[in-house]
PDB file of N, CA and C in Angstrom:
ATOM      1  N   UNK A   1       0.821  -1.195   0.000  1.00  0.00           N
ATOM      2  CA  UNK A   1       0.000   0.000   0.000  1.00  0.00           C
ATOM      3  C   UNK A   1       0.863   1.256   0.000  1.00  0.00           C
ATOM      4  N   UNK A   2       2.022   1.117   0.930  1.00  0.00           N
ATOM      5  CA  UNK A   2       2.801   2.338   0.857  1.00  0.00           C
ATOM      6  C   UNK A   2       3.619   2.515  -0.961  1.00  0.00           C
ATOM      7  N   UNK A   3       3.960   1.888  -1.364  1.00  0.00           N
ATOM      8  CA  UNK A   3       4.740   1.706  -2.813  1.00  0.00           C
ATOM      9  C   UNK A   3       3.158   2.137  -3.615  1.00  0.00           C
ATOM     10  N   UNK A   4       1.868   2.071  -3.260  1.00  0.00           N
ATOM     11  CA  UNK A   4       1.135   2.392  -4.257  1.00  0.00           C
ATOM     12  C   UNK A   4       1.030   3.942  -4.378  1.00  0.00           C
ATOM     13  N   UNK A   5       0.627   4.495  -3.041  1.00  0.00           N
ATOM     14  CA  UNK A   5       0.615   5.939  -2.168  1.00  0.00           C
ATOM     15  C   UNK A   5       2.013   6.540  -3.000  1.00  0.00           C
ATOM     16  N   UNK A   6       3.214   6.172  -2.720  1.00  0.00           N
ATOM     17  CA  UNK A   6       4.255   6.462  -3.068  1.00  0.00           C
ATOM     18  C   UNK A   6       4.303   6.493  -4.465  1.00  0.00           C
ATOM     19  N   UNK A   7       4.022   5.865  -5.570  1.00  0.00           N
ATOM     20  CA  UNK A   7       3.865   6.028  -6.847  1.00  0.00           C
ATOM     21  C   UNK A   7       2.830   6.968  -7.337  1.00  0.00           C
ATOM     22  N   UNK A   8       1.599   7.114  -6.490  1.00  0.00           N
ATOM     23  CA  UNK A   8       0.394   8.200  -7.249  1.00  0.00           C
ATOM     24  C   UNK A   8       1.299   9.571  -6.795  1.00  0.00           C
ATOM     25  N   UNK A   9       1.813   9.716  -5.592  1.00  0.00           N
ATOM     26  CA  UNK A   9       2.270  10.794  -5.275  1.00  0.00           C
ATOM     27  C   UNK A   9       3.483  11.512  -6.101  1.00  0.00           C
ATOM     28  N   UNK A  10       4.699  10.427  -6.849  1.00  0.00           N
ATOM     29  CA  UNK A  10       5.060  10.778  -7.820  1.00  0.00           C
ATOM     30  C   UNK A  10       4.626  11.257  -9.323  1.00  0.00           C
ATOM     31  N   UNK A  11       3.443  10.690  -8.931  1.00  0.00           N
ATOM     32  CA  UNK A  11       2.522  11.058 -10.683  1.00  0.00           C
ATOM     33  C   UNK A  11       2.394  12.153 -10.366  1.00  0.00           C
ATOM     34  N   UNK A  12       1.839  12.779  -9.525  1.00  0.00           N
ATOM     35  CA  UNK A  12       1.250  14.012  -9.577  1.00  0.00           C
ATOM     36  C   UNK A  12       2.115  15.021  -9.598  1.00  0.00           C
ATOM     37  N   UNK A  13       2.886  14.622  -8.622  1.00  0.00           N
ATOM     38  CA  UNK A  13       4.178  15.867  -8.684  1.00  0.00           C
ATOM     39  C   UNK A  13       4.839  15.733 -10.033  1.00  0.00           C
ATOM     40  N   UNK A  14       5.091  14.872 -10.768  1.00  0.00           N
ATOM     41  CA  UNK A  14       5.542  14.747 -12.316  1.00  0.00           C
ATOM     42  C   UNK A  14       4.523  15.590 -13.106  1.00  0.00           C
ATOM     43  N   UNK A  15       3.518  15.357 -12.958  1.00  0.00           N
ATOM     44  CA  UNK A  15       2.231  16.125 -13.849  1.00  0.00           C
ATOM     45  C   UNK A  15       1.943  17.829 -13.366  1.00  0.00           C
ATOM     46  N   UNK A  16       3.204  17.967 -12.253  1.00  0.00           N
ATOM     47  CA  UNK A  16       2.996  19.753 -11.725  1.00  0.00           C
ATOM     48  C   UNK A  16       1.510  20.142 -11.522  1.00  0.00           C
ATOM     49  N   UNK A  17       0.746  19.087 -10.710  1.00  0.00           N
ATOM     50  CA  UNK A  17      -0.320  19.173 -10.159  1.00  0.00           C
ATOM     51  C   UNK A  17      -0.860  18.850  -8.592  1.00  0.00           C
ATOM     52  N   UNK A  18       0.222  19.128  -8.027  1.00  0.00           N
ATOM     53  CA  UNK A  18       0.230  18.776  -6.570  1.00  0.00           C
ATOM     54  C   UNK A  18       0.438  20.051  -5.841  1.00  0.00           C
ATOM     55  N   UNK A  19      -0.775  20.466  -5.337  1.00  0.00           N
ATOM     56  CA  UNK A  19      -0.832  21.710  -3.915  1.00  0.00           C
ATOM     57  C   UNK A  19      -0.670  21.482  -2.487  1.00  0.00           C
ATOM     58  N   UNK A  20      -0.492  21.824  -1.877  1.00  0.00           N
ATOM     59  CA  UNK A  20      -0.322  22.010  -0.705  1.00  0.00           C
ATOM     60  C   UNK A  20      -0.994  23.330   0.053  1.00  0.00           C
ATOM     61  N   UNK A  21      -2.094  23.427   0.718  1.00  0.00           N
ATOM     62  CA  UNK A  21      -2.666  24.768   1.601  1.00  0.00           C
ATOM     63  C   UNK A  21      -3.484  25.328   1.182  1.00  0.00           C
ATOM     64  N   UNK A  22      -3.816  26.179   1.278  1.00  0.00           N
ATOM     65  CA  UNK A  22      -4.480  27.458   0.685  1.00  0.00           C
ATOM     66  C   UNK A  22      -4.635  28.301   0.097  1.00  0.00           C
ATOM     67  N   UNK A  23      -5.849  28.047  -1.433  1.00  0.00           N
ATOM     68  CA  UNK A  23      -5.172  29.217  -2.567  1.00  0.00           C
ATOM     69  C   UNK A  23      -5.618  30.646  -1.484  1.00  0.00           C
ATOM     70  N   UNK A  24      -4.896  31.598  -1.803  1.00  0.00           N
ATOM     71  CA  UNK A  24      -5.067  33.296  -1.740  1.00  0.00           C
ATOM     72  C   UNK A  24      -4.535  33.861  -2.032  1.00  0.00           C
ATOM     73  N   UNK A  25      -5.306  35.013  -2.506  1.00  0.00           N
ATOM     74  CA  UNK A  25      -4.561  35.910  -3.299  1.00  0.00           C
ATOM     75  C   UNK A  25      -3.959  37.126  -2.439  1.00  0.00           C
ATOM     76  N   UNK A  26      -2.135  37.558  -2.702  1.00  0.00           N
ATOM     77  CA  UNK A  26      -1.910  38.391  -1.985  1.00  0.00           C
ATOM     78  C   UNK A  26      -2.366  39.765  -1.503  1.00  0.00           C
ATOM     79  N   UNK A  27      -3.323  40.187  -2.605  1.00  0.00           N
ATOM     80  CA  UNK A  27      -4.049  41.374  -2.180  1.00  0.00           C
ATOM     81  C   UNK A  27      -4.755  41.296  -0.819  1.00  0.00           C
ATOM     82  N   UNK A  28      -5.289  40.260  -0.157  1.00  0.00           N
ATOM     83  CA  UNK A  28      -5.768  40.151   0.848  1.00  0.00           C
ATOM     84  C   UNK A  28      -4.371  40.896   2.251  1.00  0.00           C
ATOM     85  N   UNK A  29      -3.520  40.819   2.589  1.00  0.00           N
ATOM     86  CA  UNK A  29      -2.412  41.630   3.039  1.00  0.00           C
ATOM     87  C   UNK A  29      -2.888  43.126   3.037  1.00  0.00           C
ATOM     88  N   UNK A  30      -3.564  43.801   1.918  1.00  0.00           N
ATOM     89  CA  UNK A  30      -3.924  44.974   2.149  1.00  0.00           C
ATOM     90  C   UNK A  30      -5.273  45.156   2.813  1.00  0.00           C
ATOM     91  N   UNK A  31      -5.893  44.267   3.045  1.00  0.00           N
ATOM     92  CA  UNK A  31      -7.195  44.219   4.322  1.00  0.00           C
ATOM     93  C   UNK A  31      -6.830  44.132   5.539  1.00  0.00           C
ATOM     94  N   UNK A  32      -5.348  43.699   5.487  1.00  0.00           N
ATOM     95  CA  UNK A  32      -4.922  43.490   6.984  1.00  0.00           C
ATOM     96  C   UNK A  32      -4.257  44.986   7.665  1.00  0.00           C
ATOM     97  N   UNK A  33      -5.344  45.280   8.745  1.00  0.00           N
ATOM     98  CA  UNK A  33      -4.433  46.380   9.477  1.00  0.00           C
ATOM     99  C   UNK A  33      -4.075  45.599  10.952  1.00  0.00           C
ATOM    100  N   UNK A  34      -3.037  46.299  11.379  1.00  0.00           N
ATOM    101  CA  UNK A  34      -2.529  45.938  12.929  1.00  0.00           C
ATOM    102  C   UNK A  34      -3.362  46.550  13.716  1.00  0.00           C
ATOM    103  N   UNK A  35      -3.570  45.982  14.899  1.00  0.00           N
ATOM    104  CA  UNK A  35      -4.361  46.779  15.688  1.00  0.00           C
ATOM    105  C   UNK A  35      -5.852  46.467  15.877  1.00  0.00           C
ATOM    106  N   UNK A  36      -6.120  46.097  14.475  1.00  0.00           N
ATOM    107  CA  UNK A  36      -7.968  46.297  13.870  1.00  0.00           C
ATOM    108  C   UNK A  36      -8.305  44.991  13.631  1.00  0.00           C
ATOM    109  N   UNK A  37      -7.739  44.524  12.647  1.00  0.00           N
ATOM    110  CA  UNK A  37      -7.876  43.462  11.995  1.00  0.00           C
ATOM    111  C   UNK A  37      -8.109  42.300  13.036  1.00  0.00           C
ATOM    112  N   UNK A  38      -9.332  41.513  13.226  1.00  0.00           N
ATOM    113  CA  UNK A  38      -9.274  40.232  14.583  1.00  0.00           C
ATOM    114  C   UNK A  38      -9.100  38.643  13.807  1.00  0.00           C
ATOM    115  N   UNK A  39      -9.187  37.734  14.936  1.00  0.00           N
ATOM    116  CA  UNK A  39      -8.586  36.753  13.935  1.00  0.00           C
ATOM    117  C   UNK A  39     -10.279  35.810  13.268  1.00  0.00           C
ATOM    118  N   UNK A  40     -11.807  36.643  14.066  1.00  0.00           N
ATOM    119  CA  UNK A  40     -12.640  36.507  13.442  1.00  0.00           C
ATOM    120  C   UNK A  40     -12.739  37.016  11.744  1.00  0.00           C
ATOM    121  N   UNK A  41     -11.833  38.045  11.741  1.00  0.00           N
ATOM    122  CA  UNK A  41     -11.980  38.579  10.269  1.00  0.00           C
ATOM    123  C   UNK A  41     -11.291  37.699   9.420  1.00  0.00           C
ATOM    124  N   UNK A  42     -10.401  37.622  10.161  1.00  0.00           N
ATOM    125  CA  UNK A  42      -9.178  36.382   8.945  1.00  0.00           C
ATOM    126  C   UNK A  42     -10.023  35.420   8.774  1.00  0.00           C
ATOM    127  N   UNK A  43     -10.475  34.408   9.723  1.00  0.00           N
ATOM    128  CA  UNK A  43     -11.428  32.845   9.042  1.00  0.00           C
ATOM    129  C   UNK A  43     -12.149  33.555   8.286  1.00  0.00           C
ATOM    130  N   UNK A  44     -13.041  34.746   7.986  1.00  0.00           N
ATOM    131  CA  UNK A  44     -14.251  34.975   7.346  1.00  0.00           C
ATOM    132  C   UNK A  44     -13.171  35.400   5.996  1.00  0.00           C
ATOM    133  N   UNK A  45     -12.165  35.811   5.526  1.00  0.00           N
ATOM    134  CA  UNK A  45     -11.022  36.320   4.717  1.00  0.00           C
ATOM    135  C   UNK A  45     -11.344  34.893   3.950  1.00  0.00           C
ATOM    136  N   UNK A  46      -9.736  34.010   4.514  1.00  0.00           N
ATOM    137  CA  UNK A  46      -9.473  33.202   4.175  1.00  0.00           C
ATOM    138  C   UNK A  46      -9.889  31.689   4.917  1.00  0.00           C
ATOM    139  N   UNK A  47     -10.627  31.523   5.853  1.00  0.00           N
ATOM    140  CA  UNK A  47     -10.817  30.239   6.230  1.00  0.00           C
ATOM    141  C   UNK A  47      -9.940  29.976   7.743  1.00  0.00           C
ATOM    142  N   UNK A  48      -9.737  28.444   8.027  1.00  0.00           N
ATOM    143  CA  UNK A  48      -8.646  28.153   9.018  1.00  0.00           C
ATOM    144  C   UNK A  48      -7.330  27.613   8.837  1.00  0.00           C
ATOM    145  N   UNK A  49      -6.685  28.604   9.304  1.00  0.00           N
ATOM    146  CA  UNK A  49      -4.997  28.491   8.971  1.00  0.00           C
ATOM    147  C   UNK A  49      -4.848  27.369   8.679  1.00  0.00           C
ATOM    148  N   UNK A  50      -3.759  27.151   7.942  1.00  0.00           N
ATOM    149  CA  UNK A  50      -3.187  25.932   7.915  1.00  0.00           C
ATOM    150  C   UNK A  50      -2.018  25.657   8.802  1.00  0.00           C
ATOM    151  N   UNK A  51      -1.530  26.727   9.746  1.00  0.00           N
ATOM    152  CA  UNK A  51      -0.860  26.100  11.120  1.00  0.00           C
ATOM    153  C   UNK A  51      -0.714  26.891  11.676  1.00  0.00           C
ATOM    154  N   UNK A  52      -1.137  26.727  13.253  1.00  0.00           N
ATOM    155  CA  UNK A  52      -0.998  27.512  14.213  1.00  0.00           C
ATOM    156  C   UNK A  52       0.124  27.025  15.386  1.00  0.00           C
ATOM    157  N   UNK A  53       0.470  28.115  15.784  1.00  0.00           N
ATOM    158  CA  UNK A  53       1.905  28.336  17.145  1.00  0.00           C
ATOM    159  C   UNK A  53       1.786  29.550  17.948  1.00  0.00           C
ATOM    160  N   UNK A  54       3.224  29.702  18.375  1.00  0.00           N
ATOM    161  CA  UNK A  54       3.034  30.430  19.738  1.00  0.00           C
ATOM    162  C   UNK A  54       4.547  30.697  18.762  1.00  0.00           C
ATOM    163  N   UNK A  55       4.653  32.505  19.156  1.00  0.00           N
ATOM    164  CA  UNK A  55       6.216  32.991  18.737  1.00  0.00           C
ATOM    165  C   UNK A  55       6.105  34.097  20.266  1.00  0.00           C
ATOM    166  N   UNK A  56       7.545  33.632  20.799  1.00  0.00           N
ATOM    167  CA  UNK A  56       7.139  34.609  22.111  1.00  0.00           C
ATOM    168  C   UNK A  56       6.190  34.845  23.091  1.00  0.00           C
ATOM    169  N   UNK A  57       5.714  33.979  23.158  1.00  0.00           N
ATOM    170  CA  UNK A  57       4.361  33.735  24.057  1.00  0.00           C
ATOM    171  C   UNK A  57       3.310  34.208  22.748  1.00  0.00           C
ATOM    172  N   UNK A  58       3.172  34.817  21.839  1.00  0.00           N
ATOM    173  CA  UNK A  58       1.920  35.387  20.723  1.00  0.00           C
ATOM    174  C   UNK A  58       1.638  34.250  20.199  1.00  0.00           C
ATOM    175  N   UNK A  59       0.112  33.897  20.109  1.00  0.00           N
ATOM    176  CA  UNK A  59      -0.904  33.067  19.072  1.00  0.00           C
ATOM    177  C   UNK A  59      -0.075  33.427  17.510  1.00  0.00           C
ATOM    178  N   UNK A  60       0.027  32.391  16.940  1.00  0.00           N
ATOM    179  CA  UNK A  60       0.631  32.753  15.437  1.00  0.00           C
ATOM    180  C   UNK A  60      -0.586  31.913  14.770  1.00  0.00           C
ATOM    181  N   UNK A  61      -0.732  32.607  13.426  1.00  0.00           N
ATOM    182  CA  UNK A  61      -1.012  31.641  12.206  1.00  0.00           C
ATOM    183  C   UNK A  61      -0.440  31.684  11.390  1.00  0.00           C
ATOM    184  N   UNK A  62      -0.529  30.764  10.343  1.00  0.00           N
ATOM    185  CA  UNK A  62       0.164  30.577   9.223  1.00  0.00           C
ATOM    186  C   UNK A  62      -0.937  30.340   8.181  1.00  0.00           C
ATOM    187  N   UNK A  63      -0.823  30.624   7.091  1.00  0.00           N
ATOM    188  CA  UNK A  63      -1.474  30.140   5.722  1.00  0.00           C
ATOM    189  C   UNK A  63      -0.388  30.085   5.039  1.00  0.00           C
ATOM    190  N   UNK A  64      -0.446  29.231   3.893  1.00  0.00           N
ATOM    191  CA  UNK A  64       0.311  29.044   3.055  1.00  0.00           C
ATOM    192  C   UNK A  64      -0.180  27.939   1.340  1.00  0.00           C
ATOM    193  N   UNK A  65       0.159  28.270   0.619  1.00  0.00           N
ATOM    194  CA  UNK A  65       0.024  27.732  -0.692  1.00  0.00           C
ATOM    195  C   UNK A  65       1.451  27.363  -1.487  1.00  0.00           C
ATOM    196  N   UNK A  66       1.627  25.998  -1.582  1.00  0.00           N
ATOM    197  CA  UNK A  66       2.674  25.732  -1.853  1.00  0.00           C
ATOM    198  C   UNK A  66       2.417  24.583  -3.513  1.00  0.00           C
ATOM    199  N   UNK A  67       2.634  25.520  -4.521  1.00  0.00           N
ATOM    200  CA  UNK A  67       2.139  24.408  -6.073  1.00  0.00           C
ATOM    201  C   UNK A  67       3.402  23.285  -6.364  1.00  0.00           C
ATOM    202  N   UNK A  68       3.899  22.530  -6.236  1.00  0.00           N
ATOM    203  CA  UNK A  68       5.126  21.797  -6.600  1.00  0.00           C
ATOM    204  C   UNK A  68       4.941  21.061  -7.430  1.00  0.00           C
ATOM    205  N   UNK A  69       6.131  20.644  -8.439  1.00  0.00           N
ATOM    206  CA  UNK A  69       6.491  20.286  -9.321  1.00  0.00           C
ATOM    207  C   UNK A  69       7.858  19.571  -9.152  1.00  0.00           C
ATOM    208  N   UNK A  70       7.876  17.926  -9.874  1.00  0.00           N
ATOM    209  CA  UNK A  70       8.759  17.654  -9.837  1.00  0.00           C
ATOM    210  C   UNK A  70       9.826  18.310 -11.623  1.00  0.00           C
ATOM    211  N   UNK A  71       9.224  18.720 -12.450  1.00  0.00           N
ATOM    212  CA  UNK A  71      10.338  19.071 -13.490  1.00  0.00           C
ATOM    213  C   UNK A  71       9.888  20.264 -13.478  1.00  0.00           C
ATOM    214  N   UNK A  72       9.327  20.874 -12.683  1.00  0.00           N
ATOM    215  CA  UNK A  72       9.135  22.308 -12.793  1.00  0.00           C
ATOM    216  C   UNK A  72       9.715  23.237 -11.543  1.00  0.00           C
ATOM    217  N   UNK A  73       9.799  24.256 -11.845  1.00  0.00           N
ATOM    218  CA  UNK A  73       9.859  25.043 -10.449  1.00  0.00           C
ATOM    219  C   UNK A  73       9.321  25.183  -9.287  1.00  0.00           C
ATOM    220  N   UNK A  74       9.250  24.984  -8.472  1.00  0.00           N
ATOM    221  CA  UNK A  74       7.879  24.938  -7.109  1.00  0.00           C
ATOM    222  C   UNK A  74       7.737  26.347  -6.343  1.00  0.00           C
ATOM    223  N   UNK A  75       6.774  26.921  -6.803  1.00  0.00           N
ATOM    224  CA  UNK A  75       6.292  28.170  -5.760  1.00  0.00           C
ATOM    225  C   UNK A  75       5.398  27.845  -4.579  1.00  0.00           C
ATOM    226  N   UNK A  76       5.710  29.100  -3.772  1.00  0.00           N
ATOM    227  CA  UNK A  76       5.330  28.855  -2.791  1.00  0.00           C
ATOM    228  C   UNK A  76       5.404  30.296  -1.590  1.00  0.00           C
ATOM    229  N   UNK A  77       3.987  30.331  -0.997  1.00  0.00           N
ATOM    230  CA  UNK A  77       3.647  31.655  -0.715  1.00  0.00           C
ATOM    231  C   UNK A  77       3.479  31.438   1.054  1.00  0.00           C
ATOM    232  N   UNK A  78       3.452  32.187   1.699  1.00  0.00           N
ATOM    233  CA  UNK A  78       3.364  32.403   3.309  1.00  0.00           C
ATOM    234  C   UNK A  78       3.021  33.929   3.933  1.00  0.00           C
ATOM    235  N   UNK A  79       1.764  33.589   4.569  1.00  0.00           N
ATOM    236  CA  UNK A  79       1.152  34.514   5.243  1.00  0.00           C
ATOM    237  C   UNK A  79       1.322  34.298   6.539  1.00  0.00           C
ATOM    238  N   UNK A  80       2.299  35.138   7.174  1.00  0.00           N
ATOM    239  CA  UNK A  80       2.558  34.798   8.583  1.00  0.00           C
ATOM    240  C   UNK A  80       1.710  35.817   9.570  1.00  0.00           C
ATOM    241  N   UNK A  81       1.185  35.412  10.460  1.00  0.00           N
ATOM    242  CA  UNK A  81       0.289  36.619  11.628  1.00  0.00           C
ATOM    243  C   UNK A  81      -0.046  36.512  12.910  1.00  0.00           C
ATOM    244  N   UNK A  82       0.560  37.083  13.510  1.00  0.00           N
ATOM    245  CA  UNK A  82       1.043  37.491  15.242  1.00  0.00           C
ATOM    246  C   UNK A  82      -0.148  38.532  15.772  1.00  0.00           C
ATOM    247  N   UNK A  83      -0.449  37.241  17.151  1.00  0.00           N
ATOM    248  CA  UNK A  83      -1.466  37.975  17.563  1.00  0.00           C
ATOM    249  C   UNK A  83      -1.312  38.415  18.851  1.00  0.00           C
ATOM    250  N   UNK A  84      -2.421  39.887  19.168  1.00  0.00           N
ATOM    251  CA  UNK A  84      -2.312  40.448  20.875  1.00  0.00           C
ATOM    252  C   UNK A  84      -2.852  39.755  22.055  1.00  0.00           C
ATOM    253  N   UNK A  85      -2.791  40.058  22.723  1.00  0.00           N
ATOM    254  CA  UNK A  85      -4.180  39.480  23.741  1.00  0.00           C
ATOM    255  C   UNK A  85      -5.435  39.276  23.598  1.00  0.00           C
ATOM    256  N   UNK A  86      -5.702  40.505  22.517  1.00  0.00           N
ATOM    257  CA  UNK A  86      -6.672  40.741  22.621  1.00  0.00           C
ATOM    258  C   UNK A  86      -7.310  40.152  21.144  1.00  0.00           C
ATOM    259  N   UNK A  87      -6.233  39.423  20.468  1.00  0.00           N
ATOM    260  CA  UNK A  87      -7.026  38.480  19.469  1.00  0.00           C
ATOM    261  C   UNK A  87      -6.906  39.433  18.091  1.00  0.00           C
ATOM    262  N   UNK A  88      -6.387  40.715  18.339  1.00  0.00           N
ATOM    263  CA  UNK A  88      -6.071  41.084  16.814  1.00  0.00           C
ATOM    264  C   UNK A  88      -5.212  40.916  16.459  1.00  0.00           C
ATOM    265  N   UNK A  89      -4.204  41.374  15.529  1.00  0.00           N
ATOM    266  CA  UNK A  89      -2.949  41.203  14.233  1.00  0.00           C
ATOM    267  C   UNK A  89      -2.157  42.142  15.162  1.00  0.00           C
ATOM    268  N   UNK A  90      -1.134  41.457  15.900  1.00  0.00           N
ATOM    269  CA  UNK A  90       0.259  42.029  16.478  1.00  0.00           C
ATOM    270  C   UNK A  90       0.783  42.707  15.337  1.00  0.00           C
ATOM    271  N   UNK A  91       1.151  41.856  14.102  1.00  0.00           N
ATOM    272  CA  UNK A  91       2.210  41.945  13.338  1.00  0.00           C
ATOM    273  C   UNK A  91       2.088  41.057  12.205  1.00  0.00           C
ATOM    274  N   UNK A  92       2.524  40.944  11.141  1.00  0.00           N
ATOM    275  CA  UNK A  92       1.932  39.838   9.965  1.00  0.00           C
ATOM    276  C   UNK A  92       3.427  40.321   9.222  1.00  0.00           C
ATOM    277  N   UNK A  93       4.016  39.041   8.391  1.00  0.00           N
ATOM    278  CA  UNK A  93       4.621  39.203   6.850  1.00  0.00           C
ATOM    279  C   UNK A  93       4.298  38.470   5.944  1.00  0.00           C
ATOM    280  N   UNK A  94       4.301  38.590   4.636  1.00  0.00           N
ATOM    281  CA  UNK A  94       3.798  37.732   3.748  1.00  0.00           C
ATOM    282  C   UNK A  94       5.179  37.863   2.749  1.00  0.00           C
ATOM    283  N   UNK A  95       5.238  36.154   2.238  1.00  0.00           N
ATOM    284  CA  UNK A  95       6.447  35.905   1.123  1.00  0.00           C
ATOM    285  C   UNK A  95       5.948  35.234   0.095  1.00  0.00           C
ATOM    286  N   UNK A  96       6.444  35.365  -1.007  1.00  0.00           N
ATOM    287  CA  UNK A  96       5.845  34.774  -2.272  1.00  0.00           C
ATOM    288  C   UNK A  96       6.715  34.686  -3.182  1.00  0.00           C
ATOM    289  N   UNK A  97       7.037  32.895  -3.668  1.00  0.00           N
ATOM    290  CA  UNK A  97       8.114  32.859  -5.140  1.00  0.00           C
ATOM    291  C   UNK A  97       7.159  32.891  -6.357  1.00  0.00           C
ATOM    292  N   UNK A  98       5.684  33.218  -6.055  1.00  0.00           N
ATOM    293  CA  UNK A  98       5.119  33.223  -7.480  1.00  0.00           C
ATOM    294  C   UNK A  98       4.957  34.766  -8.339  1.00  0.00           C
ATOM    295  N   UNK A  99       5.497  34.398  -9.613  1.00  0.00           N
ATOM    296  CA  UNK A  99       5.519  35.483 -10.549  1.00  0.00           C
ATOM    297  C   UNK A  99       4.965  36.568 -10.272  1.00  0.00           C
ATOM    298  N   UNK A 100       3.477  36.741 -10.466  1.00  0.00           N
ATOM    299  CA  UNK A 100       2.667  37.416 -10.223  1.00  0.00           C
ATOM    300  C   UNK A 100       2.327  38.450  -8.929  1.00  0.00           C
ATOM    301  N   UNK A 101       3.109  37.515  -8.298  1.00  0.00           N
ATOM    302  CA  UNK A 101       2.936  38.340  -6.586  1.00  0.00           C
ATOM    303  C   UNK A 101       4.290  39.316  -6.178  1.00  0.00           C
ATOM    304  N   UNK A 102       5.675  38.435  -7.280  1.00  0.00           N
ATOM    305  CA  UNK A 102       6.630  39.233  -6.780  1.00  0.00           C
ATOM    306  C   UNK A 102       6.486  40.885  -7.713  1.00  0.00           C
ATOM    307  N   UNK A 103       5.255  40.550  -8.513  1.00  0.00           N
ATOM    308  CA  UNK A 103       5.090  41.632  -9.549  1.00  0.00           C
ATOM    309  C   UNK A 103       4.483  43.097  -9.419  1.00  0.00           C
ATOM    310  N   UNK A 104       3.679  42.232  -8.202  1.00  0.00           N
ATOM    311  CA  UNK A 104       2.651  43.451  -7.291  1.00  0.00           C
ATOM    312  C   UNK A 104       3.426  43.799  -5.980  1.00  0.00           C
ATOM    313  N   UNK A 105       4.182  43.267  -5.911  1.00  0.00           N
ATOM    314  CA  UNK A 105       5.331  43.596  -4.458  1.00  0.00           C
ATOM    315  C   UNK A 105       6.193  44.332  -4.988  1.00  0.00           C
ATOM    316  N   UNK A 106       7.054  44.411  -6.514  1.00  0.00           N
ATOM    317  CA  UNK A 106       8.044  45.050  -6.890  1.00  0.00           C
ATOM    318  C   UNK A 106       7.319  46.691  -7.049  1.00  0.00           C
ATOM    319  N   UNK A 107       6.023  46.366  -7.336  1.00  0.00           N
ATOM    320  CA  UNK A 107       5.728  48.282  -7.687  1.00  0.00           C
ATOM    321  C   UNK A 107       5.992  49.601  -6.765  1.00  0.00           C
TER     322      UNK A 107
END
């Protein structure tokens, strides 16, 4: 069973059709203010993180969308966001190797 798992999982990544996380689009980053922004607004945004932690004692989330490819290039994006006590956006960064995003970040 594992050698079968293990072979579909190579198909797909051969066929540059294997995701990982959560599509979103980076414009969402500009809805995010510090201070304001709660982490009720984010699920209603984008849904539930795809991983949560603690940085410094702060609630963290993570989202992320990761497209991979085994003969292709693999992008891959991260919405990081640090929270107060009080359940809003401490602090957030967002990174992105896809085209399009480093395109709207370069302006």
């Amino acid at each position: 069973m594992k050698k079968l798992i293990l072979i579909l999982g190579l198909g797909f990544l051969a066929a540059g059709c294997a995701t990982i996380g959560t599509r979103f689009d980076s414009d969402v980053t500009q809805k995010i203010k510090t201070g304001v922004t709660t982490q009720a607004d984010l699920k209603a945004l984008l849904g539930e993180p795809n991983r949560v932690g603690v940085d410094d004692g702060d609630v963290t989330w993570t989202y992320l969308y990761y497209k991979l490819g085994l003969f292709r290039k693999q992008d891959e994006k991260d919405l990081y966001l640090r929270f107060d006590a009080a359940k809003t956006v401490k602090s957030f960064s967002f990174n992105s190797t896809f085209p399009e995003d480093k395109a709207k970040l370069a302006k």
